[in-house]
Protein backbone atom coordinates (compact mmCIF):
# COMPACT_ATOMS: atom_id res chain seq x y z
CA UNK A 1 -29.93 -3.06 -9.48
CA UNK A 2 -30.16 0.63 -10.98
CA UNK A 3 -29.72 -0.33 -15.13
CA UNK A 4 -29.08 3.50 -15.70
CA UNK A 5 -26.15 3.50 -13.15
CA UNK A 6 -24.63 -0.40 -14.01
CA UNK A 7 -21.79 -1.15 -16.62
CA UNK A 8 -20.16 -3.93 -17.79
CA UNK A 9 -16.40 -4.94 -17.91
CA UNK A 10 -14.81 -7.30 -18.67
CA UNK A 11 -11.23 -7.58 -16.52
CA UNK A 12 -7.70 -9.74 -17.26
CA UNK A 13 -5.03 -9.70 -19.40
CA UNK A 14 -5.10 -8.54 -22.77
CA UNK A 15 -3.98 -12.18 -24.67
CA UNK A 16 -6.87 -13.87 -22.12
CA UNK A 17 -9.24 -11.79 -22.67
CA UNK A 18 -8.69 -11.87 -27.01
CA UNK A 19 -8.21 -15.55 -27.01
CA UNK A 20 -11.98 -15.87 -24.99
CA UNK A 21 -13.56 -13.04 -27.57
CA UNK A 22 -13.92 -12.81 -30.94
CA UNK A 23 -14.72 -9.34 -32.28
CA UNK A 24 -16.35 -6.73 -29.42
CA UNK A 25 -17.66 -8.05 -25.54
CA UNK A 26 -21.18 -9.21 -25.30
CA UNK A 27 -24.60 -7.32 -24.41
CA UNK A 28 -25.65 -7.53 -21.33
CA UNK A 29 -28.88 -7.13 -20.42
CA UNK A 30 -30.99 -6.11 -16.95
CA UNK A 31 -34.74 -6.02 -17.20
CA UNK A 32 -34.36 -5.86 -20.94
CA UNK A 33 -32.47 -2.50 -20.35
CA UNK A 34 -28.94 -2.88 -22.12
CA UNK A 35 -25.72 -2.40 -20.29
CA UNK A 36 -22.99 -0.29 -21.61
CA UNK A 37 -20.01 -1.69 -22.20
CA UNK A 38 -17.24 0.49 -20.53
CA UNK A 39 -13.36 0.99 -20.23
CA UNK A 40 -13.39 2.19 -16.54
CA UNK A 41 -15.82 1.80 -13.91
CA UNK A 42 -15.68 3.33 -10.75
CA UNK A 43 -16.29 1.56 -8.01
CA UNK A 44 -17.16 2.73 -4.10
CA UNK A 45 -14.67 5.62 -5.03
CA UNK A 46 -11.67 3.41 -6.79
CA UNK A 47 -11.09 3.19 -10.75
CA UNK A 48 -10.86 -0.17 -12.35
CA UNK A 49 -9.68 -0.64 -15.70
CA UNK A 50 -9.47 -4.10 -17.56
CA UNK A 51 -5.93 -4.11 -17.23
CA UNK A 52 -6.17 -3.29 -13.45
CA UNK A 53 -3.17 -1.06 -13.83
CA UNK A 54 -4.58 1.45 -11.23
CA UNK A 55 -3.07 4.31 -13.49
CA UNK A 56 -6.45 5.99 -13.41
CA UNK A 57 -6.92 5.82 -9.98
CA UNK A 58 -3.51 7.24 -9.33
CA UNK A 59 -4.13 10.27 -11.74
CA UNK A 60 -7.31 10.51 -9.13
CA UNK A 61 -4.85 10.77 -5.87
CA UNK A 62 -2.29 12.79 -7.82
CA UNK A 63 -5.20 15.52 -8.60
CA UNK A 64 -6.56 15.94 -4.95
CA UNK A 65 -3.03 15.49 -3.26
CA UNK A 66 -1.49 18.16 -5.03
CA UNK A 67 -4.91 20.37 -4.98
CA UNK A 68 -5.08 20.39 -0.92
CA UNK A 69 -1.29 20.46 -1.11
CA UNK A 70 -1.60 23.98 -3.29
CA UNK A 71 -4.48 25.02 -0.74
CA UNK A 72 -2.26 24.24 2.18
CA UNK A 73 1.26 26.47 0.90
CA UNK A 74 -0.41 29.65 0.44
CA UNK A 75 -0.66 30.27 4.65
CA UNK A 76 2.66 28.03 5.19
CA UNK A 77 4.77 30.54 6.07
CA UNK A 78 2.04 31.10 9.46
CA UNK A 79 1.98 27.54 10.46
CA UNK A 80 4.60 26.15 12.75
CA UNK A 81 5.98 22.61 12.02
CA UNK A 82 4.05 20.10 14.12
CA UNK A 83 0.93 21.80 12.52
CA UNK A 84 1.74 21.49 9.29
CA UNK A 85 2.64 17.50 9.80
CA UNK A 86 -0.71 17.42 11.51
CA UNK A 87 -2.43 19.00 8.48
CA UNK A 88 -0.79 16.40 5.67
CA UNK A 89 -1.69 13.68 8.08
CA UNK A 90 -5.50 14.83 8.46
CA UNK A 91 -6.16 15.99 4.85
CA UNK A 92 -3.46 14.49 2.69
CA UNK A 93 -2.60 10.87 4.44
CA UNK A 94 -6.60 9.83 3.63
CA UNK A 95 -5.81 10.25 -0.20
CA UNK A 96 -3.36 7.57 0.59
CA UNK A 97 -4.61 5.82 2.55
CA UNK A 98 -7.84 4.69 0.75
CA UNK A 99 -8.08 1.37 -1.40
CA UNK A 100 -4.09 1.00 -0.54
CA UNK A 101 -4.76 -2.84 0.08
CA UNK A 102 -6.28 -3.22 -3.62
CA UNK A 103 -2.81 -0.97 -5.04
CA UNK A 104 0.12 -3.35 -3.73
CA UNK A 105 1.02 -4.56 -6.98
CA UNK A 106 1.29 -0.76 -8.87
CA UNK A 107 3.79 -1.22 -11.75
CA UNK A 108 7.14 0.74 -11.69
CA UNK A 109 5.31 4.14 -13.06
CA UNK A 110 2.64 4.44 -10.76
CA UNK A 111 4.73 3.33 -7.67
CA UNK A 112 7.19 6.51 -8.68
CA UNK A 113 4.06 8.70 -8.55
CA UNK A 114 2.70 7.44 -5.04
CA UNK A 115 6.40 8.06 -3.74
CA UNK A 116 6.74 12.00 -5.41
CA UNK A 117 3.31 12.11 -3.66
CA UNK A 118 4.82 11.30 -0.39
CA UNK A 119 7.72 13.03 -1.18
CA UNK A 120 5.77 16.64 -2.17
CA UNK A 121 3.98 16.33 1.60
CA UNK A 122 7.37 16.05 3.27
CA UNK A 123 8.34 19.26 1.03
CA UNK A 124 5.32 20.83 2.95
CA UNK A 125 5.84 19.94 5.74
CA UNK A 126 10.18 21.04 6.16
CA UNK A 127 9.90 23.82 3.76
CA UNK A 128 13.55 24.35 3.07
CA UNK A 129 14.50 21.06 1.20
CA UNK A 130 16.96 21.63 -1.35
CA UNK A 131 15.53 21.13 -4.30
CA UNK A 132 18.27 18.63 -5.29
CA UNK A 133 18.30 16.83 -1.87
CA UNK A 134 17.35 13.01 -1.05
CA UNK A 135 13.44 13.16 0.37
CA UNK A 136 14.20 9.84 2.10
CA UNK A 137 15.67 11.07 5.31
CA UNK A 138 13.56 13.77 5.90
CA UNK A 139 11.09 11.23 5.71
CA UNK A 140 12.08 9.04 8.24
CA UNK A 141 12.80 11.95 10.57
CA UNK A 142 8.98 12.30 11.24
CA UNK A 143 8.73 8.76 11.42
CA UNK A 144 6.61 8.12 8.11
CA UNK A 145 6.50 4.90 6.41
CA UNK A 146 7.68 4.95 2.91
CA UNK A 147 4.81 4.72 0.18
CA UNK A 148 5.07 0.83 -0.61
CA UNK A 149 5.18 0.46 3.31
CA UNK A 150 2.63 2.69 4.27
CA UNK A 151 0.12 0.79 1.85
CA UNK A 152 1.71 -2.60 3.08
CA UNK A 153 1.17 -1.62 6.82
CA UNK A 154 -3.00 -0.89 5.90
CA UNK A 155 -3.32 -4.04 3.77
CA UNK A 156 -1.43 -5.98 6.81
CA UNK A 157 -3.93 -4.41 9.44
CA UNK A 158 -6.72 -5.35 7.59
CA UNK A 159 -5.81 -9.24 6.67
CA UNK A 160 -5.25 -9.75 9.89
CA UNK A 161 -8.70 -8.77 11.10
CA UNK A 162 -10.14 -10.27 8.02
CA UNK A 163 -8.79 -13.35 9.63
CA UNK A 164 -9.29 -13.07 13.02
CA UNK A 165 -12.26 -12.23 12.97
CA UNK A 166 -13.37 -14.67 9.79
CA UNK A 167 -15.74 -11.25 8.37
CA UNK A 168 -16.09 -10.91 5.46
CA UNK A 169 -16.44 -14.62 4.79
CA UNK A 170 -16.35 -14.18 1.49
CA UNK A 171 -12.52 -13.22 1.72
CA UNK A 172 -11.45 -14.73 4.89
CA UNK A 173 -12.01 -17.91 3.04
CA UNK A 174 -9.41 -17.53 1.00
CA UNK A 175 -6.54 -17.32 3.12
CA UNK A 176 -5.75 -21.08 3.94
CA UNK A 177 -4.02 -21.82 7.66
CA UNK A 178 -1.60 -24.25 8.28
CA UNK A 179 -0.62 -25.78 11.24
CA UNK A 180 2.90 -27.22 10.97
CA UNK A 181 3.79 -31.00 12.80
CA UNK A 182 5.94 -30.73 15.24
CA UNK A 183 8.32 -33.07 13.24
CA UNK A 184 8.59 -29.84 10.98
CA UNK A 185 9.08 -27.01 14.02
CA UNK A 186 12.60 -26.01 13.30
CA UNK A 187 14.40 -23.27 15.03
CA UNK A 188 12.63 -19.97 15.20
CA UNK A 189 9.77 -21.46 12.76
CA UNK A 190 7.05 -20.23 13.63
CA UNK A 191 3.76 -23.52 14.39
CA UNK A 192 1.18 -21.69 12.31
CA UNK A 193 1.28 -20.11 8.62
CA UNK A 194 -0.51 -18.81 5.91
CA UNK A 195 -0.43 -20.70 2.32
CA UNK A 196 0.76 -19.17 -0.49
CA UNK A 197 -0.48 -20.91 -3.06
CA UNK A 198 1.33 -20.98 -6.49
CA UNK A 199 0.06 -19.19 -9.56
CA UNK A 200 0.49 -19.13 -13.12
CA UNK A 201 -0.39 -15.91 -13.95
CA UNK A 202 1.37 -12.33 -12.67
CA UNK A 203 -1.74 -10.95 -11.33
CA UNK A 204 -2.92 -13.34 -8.89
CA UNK A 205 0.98 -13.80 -7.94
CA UNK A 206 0.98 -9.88 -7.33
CA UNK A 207 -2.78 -10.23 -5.84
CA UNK A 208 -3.90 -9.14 -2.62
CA UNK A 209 -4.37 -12.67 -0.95
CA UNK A 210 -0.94 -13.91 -2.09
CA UNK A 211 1.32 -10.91 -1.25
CA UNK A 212 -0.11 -10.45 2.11
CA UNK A 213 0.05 -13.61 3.17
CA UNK A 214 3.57 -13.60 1.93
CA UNK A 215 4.25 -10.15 4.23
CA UNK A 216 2.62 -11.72 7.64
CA UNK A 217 4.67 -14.75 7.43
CA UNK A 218 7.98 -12.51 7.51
CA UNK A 219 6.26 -10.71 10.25
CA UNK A 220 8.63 -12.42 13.17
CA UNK A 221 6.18 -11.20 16.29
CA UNK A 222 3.08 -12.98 14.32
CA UNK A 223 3.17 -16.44 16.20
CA UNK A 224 -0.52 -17.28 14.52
CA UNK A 225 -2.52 -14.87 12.19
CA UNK A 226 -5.73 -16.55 13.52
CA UNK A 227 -4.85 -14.75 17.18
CA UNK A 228 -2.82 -11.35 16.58
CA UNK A 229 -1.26 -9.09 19.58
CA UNK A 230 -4.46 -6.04 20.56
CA UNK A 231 -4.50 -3.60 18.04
CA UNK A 232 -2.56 -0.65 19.70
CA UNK A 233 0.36 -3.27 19.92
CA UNK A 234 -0.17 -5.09 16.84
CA UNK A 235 0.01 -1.21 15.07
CA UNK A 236 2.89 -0.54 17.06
CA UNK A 237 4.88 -3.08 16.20
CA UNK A 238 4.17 -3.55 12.64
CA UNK A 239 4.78 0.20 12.59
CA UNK A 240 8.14 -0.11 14.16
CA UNK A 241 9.41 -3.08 12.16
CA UNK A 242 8.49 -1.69 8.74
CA UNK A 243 9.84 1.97 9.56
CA UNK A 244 13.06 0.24 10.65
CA UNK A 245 12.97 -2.07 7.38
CA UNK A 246 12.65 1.68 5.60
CA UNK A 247 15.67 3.17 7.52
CA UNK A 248 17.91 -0.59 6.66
CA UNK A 249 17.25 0.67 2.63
CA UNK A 250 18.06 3.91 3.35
CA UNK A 251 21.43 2.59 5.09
CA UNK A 252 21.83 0.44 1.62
CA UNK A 253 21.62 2.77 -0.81
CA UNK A 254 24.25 5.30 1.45
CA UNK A 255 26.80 2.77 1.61
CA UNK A 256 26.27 1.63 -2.53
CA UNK A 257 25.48 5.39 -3.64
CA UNK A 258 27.91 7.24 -1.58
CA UNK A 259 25.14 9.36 0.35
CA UNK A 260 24.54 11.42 3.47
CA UNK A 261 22.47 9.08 5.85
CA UNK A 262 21.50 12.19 8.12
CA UNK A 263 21.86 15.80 6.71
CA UNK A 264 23.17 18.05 9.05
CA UNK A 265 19.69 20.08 10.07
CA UNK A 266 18.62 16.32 11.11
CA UNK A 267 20.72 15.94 13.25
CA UNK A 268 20.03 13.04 15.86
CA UNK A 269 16.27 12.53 14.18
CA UNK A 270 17.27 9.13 12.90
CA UNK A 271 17.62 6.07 14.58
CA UNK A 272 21.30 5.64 14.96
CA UNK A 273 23.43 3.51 12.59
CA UNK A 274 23.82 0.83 15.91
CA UNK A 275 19.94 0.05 15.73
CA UNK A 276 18.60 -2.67 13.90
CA UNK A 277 15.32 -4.06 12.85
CA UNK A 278 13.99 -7.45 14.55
């Protein structure tokens, strides 16, 4: 362990971590050197805080999303559309992409930024959305996954091979597997499911372990986590379900808001009000 490069946190919630302290955290110590005592740490390119509000972080994505975003719209103009949809998904979607397992439970005002971050690539990408206009459909016209979605769909992909595979150990051991008895196989029940255990406190409810195991037992093609479809299918499909979950809300909120579904330059881009989700 490198002393000069190691800090010390100390991470939970703020009436926890009081109630366990009195006065300022500890000194730690390695090799006699003394560790600092810090308010963020950043680790294999992600920013914790104590809180674990991932605000930091999301400052961090904001920055270099809109920086190759502002690099990007100076030759726009030259670049016809499948381009520049291949460009966001080369340069920008990796900005997204990366720790999205660890950001499923973002609070209200980093969720918002994550989705105007979505929402300024699809900008790019069109070029002529009204300013005032609903990003949602134009959004599901190139068949993107909304923001909570898209980081649902990674953290998904990777459970499952966490568990399939059993590697890492450390964290496949702490999904638990449960076979059902057949006295308790009901009607489309599926044999085999994950346990979500119950928590008493909002962070490991909103954890990683507990919300995906949560999201693959509402996945209906998932007959056993322990044995999932090949990848190329298992993307598709998880793919496919969530983007038609996404197009479902979009329905929703039309119907209670009063809203276009499909503007007019969209034309026959979305799936059609007769299609529904498995």
């Amino acid at each position: 362990m490198n002393s000069n490069k190691t800090g010390a946190m100390l991470c939970g919630g703020r009436f926890r971590i009081s109630s366990a302290l009195e006065g300022e955290p500890p000194q730690l110590f390695v090799d006699d050197v003394p560790i600092v005592n810090s308010t963020s740490l950043k680790i294999l390119g992600c920013i914790i805080t104590p809180s674990l509000s991932w605000t930091l972080q999301m400052n961090r994505v904001s920055s270099s999303v809109h920086r190759v975003l502002h690099a990007l719209r100076h030759n726009r103009h030259a670049l016809p559309h499948a381009l520049r949809q291949w460009l966001v998904t080369a340069l920008v979607f990796p900005y997204l992409d990366y720790a999205a397992p660890l950001i499923l439970d973002l609070d209200a005002l980093n969720s918002a930024k994550l989705h105007r971050l979505l929402n300024s690539a699809v900008r790019f990408v069109f070029g002529n959305i009204p300013y005032n206009a609903h990003v949602t459909p134009y959004q599901l016209a190139l068949g993107w996954l909304s923001s909570r979605r898209w980081c649902e769909y990674i953290a998904i992909l990777l459970a499952l091979k966490i568990i399939s595979t059993w590697e890492p150990r450390g964290l496949a051991g702490l999904f638990t597997v449960r076979e059902r008895r057949p006295d308790e196989i009901v009607t489309r029940s599926r044999a085999v499911r994950l346990v979500v255990s119950s928590t008493n406190t909002a962070t490991l409810r909103k954890g990683f372990v507990a919300s995906i195991s949560w999201l693959i037992n509402s996945l209906p093609f998932i007959e056993d986590p322990r044995c999932p479809p090949p990848p190329a299918l298992l993307k598709a499909q998880l793919h496919n379900h969530l983007y038609l979950l996404d197009v479902q809300d979009w329905r929703r909120r039309c119907e209670v808001e009063g809203l276009t579904h499909e503007p007019r330059c969209l034309s026959g881009r979305l799936p059609p009000r007769s299609s529904h989700g498995r």
